[in-house]
C-alpha atoms as a PDB file:
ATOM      1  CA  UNK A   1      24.435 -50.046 -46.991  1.00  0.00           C
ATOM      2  CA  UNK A   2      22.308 -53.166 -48.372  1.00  0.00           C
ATOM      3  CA  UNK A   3      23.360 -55.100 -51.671  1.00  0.00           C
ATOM      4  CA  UNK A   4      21.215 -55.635 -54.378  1.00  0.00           C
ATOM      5  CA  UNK A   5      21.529 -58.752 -56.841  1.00  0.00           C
ATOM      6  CA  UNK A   6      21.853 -56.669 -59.829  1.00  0.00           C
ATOM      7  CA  UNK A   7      21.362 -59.291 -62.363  1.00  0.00           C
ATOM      8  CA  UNK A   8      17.720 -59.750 -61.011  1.00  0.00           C
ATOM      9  CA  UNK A   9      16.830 -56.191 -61.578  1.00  0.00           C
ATOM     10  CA  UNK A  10      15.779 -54.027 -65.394  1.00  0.00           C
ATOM     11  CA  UNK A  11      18.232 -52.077 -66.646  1.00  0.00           C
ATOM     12  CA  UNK A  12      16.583 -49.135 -65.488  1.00  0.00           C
ATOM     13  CA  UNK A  13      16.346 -50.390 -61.351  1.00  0.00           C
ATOM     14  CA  UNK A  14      19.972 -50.715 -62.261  1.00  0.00           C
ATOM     15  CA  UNK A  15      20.971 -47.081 -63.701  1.00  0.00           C
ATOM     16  CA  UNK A  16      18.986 -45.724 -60.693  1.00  0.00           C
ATOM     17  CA  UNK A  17      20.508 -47.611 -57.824  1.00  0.00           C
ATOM     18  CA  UNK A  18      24.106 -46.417 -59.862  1.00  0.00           C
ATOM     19  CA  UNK A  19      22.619 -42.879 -59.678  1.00  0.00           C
ATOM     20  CA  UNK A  20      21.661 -42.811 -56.366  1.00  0.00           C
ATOM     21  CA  UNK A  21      24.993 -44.384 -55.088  1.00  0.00           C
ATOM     22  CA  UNK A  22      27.369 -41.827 -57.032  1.00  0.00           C
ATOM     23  CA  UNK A  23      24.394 -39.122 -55.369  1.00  0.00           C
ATOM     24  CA  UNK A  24      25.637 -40.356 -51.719  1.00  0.00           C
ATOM     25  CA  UNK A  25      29.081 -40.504 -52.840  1.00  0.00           C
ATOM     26  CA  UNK A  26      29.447 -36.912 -54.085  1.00  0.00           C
ATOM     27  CA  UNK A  27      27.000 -35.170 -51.244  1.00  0.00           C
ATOM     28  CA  UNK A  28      29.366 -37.374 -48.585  1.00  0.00           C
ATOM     29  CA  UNK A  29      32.266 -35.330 -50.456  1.00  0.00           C
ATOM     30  CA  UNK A  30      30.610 -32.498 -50.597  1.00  0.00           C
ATOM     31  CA  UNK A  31      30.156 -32.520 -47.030  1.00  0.00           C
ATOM     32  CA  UNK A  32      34.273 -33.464 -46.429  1.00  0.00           C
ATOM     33  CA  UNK A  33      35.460 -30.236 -48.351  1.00  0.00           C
ATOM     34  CA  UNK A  34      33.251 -28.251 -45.790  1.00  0.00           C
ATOM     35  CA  UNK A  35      34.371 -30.289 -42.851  1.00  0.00           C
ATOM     36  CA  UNK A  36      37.964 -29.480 -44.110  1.00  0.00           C
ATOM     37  CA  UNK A  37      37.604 -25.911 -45.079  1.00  0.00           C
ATOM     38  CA  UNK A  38      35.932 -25.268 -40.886  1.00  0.00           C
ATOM     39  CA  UNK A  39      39.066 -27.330 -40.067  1.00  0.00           C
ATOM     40  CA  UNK A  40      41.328 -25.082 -42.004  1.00  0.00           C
ATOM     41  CA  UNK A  41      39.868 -21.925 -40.522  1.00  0.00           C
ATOM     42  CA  UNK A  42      40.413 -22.999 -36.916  1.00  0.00           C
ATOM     43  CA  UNK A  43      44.481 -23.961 -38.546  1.00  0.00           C
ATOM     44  CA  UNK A  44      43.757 -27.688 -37.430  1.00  0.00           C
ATOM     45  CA  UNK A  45      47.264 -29.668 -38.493  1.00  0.00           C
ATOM     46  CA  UNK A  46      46.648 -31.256 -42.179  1.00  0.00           C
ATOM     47  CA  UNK A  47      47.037 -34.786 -41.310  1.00  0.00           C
ATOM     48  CA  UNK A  48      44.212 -34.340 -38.892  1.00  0.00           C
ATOM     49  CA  UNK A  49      42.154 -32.919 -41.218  1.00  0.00           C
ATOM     50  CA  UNK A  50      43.007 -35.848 -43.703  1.00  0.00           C
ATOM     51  CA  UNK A  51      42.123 -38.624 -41.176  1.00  0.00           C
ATOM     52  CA  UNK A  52      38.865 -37.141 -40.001  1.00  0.00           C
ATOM     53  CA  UNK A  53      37.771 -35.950 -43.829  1.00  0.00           C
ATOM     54  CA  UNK A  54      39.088 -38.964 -45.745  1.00  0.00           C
ATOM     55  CA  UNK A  55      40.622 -36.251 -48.127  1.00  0.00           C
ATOM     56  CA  UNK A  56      44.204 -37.123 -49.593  1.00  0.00           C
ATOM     57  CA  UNK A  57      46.629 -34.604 -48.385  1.00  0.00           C
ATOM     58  CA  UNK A  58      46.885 -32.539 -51.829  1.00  0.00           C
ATOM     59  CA  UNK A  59      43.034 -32.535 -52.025  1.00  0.00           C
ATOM     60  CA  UNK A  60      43.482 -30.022 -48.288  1.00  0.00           C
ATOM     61  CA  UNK A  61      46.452 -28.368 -49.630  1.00  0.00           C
ATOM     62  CA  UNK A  62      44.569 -27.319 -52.156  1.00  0.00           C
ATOM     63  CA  UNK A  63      41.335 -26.445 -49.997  1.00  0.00           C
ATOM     64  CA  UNK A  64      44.095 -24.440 -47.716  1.00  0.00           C
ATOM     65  CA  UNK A  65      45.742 -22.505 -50.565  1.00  0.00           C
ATOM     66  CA  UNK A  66      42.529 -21.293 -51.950  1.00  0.00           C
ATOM     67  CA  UNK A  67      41.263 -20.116 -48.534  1.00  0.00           C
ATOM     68  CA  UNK A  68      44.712 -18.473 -47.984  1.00  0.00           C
ATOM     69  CA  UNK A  69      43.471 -16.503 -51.136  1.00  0.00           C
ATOM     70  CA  UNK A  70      40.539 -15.092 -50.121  1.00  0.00           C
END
C-alpha cells in the first residue's frame, strides 16, 4: 500500500483515505470469516485455519460452533 503525508492533505482527503483504509480492512475480514467457514466445512485442523485466515483461534471457535449449529 502507498503512504500519504497526511499533514499535507484537508481534513477531508484525510477522513476519506481513513474511510477507505478501515473499507479494505473490514472487506479483507470479511473475506477471512468465509475463507474460515469453507475451511471449517471441509474439518481443516484450527490452527491451519488460523495461519492461513489471520483469525485468532477464538475468532474460528466461534465461526465452528455456530456452523455446528446450523
Amino acid at each position: 500500500m502507498y503512504k500519504v503525508d497526511i499533514e499535507r492533505l484537508p481534513s477531508f482527503m484525510i477522513g476519506e483515505e481513513r474511510g477507505l483504509e478501515q473499507g479494505l480492512e473490514q472487506g479483507v475480514y470479511k473475506q477471512n470469516i468465509k475463507v474460515a467457514k469453507a475451511l471449517l466445512s471441509k474439518n481443516s485442523d484450527i490452527t491451519f485455519i488460523v495461519d492461513i485466515t489471520g483469525l485468532s483461534v477464538v475468532e474460528v471457535q466461534k465461526l465452528q460452533s455456530c456452523e455446528e449449529k446450523n
